[in-house]
Structures are given as C-alpha cells and as structure tokens.
PDB file of N, CA and C in Angstrom:
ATOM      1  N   UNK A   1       0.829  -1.186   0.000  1.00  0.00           N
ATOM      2  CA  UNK A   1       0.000   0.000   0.000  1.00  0.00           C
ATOM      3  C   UNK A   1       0.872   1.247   0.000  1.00  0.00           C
ATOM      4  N   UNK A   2       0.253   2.284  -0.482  1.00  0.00           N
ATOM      5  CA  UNK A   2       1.378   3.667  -0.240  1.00  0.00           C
ATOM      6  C   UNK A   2       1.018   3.892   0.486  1.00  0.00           C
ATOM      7  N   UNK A   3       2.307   5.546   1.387  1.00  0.00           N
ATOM      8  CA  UNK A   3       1.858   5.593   2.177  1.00  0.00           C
ATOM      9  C   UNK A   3       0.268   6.450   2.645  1.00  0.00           C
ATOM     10  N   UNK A   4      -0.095   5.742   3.352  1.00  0.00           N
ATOM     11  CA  UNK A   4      -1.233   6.489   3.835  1.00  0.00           C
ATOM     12  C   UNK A   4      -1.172   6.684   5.652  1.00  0.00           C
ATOM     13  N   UNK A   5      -0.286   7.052   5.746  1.00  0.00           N
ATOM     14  CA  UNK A   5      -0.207   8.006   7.156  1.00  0.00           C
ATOM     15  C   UNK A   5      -1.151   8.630   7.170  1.00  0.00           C
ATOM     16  N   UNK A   6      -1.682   9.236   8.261  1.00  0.00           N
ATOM     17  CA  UNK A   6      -2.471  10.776   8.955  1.00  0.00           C
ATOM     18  C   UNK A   6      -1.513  11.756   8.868  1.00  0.00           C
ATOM     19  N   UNK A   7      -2.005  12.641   8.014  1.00  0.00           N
ATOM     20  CA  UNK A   7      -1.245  13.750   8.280  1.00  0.00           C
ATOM     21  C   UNK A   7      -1.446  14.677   9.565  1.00  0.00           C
ATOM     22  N   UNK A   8      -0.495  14.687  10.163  1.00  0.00           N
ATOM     23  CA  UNK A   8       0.171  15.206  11.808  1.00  0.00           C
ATOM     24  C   UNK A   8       1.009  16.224  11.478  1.00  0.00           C
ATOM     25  N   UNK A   9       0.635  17.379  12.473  1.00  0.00           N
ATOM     26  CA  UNK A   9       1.268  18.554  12.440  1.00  0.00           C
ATOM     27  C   UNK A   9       2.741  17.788  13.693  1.00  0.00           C
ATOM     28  N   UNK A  10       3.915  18.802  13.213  1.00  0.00           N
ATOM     29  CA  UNK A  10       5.132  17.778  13.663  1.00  0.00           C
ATOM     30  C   UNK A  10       5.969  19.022  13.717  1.00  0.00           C
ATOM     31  N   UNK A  11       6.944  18.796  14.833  1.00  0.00           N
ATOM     32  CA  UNK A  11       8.370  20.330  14.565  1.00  0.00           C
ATOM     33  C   UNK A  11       8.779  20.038  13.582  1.00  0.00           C
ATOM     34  N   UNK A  12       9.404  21.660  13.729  1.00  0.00           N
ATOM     35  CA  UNK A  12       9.894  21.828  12.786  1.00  0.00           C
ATOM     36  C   UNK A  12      10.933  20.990  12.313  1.00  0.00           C
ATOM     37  N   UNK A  13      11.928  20.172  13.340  1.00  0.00           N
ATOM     38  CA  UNK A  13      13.244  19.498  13.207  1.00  0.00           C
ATOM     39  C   UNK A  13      12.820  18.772  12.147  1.00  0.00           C
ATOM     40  N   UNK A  14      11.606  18.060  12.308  1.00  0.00           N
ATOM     41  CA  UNK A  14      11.035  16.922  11.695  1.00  0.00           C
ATOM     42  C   UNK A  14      10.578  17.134  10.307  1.00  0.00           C
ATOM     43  N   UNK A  15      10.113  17.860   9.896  1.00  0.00           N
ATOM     44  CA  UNK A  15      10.012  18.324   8.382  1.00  0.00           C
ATOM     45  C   UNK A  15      10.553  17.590   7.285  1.00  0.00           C
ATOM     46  N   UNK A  16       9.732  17.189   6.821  1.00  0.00           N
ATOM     47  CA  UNK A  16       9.879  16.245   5.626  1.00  0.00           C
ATOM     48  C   UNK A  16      11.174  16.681   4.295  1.00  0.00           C
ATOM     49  N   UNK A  17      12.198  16.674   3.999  1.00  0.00           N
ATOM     50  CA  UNK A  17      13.014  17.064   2.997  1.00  0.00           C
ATOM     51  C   UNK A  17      11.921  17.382   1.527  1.00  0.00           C
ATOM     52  N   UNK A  18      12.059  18.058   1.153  1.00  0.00           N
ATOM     53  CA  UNK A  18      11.243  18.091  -0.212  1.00  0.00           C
ATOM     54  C   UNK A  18       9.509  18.168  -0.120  1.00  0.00           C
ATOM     55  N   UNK A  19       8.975  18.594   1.109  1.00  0.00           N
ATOM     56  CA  UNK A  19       7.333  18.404   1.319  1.00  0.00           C
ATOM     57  C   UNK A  19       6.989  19.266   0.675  1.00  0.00           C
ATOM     58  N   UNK A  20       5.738  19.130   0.114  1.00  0.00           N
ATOM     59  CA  UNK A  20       5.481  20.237  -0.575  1.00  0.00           C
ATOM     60  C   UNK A  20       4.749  21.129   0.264  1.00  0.00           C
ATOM     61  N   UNK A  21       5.094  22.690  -0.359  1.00  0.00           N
ATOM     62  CA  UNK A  21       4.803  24.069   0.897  1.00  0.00           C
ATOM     63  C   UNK A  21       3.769  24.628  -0.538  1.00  0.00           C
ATOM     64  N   UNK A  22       2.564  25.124   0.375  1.00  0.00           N
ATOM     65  CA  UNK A  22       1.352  25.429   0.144  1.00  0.00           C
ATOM     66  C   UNK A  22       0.961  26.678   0.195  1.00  0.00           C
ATOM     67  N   UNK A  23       0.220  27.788  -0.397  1.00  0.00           N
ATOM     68  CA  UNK A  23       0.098  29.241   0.256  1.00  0.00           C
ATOM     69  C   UNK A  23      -0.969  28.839   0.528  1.00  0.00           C
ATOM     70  N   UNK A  24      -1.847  30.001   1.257  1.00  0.00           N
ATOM     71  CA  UNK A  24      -2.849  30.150   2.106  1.00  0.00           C
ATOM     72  C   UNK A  24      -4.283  29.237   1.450  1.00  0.00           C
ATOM     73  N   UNK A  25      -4.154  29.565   0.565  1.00  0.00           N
ATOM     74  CA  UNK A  25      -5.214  29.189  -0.704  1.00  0.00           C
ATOM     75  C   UNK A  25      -4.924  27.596  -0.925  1.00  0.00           C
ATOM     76  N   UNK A  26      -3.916  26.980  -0.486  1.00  0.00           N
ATOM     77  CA  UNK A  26      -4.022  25.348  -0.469  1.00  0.00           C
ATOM     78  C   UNK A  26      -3.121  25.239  -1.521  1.00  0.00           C
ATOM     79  N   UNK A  27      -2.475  25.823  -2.983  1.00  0.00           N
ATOM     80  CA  UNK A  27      -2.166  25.815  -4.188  1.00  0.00           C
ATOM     81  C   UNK A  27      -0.993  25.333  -3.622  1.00  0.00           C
ATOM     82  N   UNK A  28       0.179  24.497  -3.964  1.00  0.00           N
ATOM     83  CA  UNK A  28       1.149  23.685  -4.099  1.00  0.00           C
ATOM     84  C   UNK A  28       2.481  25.285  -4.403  1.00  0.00           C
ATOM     85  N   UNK A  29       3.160  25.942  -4.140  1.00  0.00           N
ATOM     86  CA  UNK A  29       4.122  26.895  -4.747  1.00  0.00           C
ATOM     87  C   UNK A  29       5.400  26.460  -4.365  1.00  0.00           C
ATOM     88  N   UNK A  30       5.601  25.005  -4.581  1.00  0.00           N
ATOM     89  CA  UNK A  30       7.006  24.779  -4.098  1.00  0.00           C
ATOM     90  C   UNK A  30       7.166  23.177  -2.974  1.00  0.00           C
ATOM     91  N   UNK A  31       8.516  23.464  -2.952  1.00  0.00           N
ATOM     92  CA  UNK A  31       8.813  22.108  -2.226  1.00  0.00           C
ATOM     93  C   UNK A  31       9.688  22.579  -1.179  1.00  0.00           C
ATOM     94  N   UNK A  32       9.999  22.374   0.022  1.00  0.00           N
ATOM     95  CA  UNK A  32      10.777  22.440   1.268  1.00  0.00           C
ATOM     96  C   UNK A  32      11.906  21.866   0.892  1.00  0.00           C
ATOM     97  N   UNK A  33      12.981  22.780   0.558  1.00  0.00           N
ATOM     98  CA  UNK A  33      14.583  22.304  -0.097  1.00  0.00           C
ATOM     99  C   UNK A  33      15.790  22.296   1.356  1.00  0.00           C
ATOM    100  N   UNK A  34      15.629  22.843   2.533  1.00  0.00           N
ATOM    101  CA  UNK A  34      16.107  22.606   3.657  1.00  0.00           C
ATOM    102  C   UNK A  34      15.885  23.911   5.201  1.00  0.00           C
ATOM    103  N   UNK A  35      15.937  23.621   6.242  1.00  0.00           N
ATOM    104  CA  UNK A  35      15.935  24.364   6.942  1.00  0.00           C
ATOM    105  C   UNK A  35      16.658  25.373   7.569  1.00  0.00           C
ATOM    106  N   UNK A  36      16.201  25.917   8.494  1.00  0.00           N
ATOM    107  CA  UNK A  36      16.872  27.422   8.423  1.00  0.00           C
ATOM    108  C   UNK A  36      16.431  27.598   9.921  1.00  0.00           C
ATOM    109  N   UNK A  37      17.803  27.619  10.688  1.00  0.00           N
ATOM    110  CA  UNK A  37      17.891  27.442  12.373  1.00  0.00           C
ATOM    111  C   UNK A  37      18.656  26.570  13.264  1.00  0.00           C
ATOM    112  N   UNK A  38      18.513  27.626  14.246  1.00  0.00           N
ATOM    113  CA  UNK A  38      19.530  26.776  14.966  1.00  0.00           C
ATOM    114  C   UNK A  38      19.167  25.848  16.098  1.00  0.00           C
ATOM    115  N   UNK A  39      19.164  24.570  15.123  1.00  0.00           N
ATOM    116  CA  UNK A  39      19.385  23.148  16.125  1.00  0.00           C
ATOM    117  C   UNK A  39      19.851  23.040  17.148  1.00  0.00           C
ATOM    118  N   UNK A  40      20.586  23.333  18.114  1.00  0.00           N
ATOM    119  CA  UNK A  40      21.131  23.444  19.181  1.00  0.00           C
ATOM    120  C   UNK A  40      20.099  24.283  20.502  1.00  0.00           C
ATOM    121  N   UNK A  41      19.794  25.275  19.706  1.00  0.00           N
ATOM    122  CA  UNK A  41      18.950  26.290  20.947  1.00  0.00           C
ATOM    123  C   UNK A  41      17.367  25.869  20.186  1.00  0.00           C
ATOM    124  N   UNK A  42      17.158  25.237  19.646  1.00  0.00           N
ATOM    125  CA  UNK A  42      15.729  24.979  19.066  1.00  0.00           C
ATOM    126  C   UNK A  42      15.366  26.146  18.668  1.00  0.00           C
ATOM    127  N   UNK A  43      15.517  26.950  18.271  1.00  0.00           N
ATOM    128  CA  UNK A  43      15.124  27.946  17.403  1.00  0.00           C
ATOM    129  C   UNK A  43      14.757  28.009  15.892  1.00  0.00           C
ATOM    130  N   UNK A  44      13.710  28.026  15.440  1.00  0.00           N
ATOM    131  CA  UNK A  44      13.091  27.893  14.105  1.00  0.00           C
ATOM    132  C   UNK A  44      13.434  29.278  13.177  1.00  0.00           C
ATOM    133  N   UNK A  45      14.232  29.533  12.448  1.00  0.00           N
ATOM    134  CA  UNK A  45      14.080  30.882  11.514  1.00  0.00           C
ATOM    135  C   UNK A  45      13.348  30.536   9.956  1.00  0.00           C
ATOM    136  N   UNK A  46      12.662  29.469   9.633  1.00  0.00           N
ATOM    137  CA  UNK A  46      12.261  29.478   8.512  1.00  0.00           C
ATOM    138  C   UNK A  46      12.631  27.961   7.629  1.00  0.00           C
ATOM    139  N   UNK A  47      12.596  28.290   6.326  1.00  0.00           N
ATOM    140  CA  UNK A  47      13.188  27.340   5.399  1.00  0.00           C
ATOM    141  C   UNK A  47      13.347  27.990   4.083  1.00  0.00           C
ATOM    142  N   UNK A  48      13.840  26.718   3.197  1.00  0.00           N
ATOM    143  CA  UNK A  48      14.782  27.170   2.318  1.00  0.00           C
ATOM    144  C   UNK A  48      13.215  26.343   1.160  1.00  0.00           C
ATOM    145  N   UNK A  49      13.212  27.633   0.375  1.00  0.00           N
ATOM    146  CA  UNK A  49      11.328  27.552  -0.663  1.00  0.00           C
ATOM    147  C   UNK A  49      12.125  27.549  -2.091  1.00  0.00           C
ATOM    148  N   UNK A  50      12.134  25.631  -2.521  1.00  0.00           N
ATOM    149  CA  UNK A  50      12.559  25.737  -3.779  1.00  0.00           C
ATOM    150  C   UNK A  50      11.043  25.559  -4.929  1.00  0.00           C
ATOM    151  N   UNK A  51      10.940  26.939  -5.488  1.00  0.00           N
ATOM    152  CA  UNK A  51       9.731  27.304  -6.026  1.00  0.00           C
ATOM    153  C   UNK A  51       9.371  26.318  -7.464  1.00  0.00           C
ATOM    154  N   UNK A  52       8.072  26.353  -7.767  1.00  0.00           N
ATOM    155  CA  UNK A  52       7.739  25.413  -8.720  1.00  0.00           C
ATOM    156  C   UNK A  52       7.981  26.172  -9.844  1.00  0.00           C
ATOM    157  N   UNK A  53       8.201  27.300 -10.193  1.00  0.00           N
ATOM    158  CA  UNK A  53       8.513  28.296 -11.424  1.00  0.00           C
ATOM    159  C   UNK A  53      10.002  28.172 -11.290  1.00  0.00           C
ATOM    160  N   UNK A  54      10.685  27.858 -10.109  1.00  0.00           N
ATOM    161  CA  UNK A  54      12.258  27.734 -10.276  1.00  0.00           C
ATOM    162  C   UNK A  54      13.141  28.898  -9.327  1.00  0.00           C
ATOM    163  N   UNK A  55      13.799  28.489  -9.449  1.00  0.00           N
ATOM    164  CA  UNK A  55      14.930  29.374  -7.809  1.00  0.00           C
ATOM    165  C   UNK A  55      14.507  28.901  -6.367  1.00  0.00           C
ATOM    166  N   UNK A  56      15.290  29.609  -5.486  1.00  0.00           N
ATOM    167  CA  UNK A  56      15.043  29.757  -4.488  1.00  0.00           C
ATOM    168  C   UNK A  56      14.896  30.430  -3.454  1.00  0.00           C
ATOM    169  N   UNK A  57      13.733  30.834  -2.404  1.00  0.00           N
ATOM    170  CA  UNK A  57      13.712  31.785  -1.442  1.00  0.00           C
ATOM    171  C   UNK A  57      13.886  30.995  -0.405  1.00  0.00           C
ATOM    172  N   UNK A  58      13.586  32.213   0.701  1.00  0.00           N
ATOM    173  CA  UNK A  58      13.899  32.198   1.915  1.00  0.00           C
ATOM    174  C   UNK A  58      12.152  32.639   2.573  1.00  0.00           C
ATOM    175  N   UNK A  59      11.992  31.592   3.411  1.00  0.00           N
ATOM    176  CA  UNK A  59      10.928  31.516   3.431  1.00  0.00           C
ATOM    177  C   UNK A  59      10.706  31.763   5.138  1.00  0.00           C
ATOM    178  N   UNK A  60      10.494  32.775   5.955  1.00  0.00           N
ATOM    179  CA  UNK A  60      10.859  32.899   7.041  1.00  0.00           C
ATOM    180  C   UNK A  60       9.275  32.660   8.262  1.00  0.00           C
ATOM    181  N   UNK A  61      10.082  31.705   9.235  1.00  0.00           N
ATOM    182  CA  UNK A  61       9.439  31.021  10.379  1.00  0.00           C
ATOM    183  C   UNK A  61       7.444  31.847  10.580  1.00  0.00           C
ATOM    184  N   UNK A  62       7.562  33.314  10.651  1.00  0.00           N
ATOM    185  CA  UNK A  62       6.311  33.874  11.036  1.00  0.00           C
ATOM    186  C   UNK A  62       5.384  33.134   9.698  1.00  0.00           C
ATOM    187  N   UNK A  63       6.092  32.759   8.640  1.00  0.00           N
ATOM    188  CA  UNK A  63       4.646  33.111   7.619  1.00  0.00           C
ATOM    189  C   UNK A  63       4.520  31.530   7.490  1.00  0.00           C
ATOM    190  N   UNK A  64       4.753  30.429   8.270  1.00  0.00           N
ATOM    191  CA  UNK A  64       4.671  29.184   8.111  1.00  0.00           C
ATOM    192  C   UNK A  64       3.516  28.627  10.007  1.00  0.00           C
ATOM    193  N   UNK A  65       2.283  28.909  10.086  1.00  0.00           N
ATOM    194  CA  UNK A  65       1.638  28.635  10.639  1.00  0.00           C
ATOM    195  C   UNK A  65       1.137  26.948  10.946  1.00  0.00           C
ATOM    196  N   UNK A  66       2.107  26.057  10.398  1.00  0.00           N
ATOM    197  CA  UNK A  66       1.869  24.842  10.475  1.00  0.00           C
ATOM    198  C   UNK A  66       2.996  23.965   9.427  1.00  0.00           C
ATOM    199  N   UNK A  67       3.546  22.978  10.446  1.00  0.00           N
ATOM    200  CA  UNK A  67       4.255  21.798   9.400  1.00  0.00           C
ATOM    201  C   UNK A  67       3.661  20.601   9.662  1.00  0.00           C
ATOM    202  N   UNK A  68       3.547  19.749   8.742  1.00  0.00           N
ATOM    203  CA  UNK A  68       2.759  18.539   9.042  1.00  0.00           C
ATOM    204  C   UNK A  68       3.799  17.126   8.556  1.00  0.00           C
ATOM    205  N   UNK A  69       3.495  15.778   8.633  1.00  0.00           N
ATOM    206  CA  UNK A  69       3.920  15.113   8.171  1.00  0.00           C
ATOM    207  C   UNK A  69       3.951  15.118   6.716  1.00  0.00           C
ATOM    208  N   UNK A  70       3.171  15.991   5.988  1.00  0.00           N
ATOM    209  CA  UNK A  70       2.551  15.544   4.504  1.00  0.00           C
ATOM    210  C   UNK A  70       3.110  17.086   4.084  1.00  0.00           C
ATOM    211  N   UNK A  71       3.096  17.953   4.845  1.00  0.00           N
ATOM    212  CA  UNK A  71       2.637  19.358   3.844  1.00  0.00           C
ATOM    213  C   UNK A  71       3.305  20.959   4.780  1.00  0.00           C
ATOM    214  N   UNK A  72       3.647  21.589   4.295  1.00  0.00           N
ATOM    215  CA  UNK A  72       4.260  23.052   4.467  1.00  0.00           C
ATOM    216  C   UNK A  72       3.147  23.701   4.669  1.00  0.00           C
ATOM    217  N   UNK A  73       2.659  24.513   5.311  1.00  0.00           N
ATOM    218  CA  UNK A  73       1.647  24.909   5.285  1.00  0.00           C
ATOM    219  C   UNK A  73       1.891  26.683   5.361  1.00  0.00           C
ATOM    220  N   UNK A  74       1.570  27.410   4.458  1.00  0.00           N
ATOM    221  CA  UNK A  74       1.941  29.035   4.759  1.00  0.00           C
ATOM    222  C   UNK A  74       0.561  29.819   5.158  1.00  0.00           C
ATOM    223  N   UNK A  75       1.248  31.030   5.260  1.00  0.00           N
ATOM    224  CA  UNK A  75      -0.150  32.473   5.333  1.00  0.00           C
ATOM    225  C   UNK A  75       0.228  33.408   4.290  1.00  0.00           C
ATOM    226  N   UNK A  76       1.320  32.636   2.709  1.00  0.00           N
ATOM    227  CA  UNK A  76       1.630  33.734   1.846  1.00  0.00           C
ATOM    228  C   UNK A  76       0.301  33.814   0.906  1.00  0.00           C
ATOM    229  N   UNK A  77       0.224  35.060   0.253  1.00  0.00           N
ATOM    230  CA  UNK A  77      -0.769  34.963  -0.835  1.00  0.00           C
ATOM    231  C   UNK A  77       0.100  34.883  -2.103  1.00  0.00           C
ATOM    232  N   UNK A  78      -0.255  34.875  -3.466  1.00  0.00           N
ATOM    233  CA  UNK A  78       0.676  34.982  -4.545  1.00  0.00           C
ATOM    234  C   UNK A  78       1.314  35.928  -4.821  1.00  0.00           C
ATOM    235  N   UNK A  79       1.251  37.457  -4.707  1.00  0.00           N
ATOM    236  CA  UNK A  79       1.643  38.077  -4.580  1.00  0.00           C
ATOM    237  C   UNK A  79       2.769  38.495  -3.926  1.00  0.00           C
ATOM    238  N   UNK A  80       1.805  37.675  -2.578  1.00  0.00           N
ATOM    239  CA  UNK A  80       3.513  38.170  -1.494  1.00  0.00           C
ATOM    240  C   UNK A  80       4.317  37.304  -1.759  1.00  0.00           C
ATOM    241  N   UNK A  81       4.280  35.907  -2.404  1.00  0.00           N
ATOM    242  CA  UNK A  81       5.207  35.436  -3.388  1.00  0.00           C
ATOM    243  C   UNK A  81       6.416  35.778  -3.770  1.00  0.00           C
ATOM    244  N   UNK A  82       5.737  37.072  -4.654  1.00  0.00           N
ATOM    245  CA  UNK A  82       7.280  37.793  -5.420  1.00  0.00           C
ATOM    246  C   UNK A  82       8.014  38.318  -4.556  1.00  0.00           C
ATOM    247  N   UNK A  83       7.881  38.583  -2.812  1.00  0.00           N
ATOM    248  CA  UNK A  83       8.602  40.112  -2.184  1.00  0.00           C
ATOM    249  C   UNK A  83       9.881  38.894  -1.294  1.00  0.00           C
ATOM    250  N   UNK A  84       9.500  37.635  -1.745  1.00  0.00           N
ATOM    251  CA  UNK A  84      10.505  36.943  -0.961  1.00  0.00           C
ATOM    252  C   UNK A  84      11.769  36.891  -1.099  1.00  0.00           C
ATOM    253  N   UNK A  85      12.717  37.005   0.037  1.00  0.00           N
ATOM    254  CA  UNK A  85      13.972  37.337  -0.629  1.00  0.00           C
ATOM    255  C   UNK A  85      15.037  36.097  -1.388  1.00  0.00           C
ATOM    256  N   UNK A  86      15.915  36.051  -2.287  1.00  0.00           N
ATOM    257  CA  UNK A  86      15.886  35.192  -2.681  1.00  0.00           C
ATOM    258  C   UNK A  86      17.176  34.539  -2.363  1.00  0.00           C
ATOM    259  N   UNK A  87      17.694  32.687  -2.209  1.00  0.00           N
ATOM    260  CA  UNK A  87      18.723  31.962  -1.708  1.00  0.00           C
ATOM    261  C   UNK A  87      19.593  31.924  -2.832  1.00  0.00           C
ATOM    262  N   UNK A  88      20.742  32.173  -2.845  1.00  0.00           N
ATOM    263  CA  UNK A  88      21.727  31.635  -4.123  1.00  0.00           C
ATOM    264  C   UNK A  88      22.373  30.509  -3.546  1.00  0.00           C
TER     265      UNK A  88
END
C-alpha cells in the first residue's frame, strides 16, 4: 500500500526534505529544499522555498503557521510570493 499516514502537524526538526509548501489558498508553490535554524537552541528561523517556477527563497518562520507530516503549510498569498527574498 502507499503511504497512507495521517497527516500530523510535527516540529519543525522533523520536516519532511522536499514536502510540498502550500500558500494560504491550499495551491502547491514549491517544495521544502532545507531548513533554516539553529538546532542546538531549538530555534526555528524558517526554510529554504525551492519554487515550482524555479529558484530559491527564503521563506521565514512567522509566515509558516503549520508543518505537518505531509505538507508546508503558509499564510503567503501569490503576490507576497514575489517580495521573498531570494537563496543563491
């Protein structure tokens, strides 16, 4: 069978490599390419948003209201999309 887990909201440590991250509206804008923080003091600053149009931002901790086993979950709209700053 595939998997069919429950999707469970989970820390951040735990975050799936490659999950796909969602804007507010549910729409798919990307995949979770790695995290951003420091492991040691548990501190969350975000992640690293490798976009479905291509490149990469920086996708920071306030605008991510939920991580789950399955899914990234944001509060961006498309717009605020473009103002993200971007990872080389």
């Amino acid at each position: 069978m595939p998997d069919e887990e429950e999707e469970r909201e989970i820390a951040w440590l735990a975050m799936p490599h490659k999950a796909p991250v969602l804007d507010r509206d549910g729409a798919q804008i990307g995949t979770a390419d790695g995290l951003l923080g420091d492991e040691g003091d548990d501190i969350f600053h975000g992640i690293v948003l490798k976009l479905s149009r291509g490149g990469k931002v920086e996708l920071r901790a306030e605008r991510i209201p939920k991580i789950t086993t399955r899914r990234v979950y944001t509060d961006l709209t498309p717009a605020e999309l473009e103002g993200l700053p971007p990872i080389k």
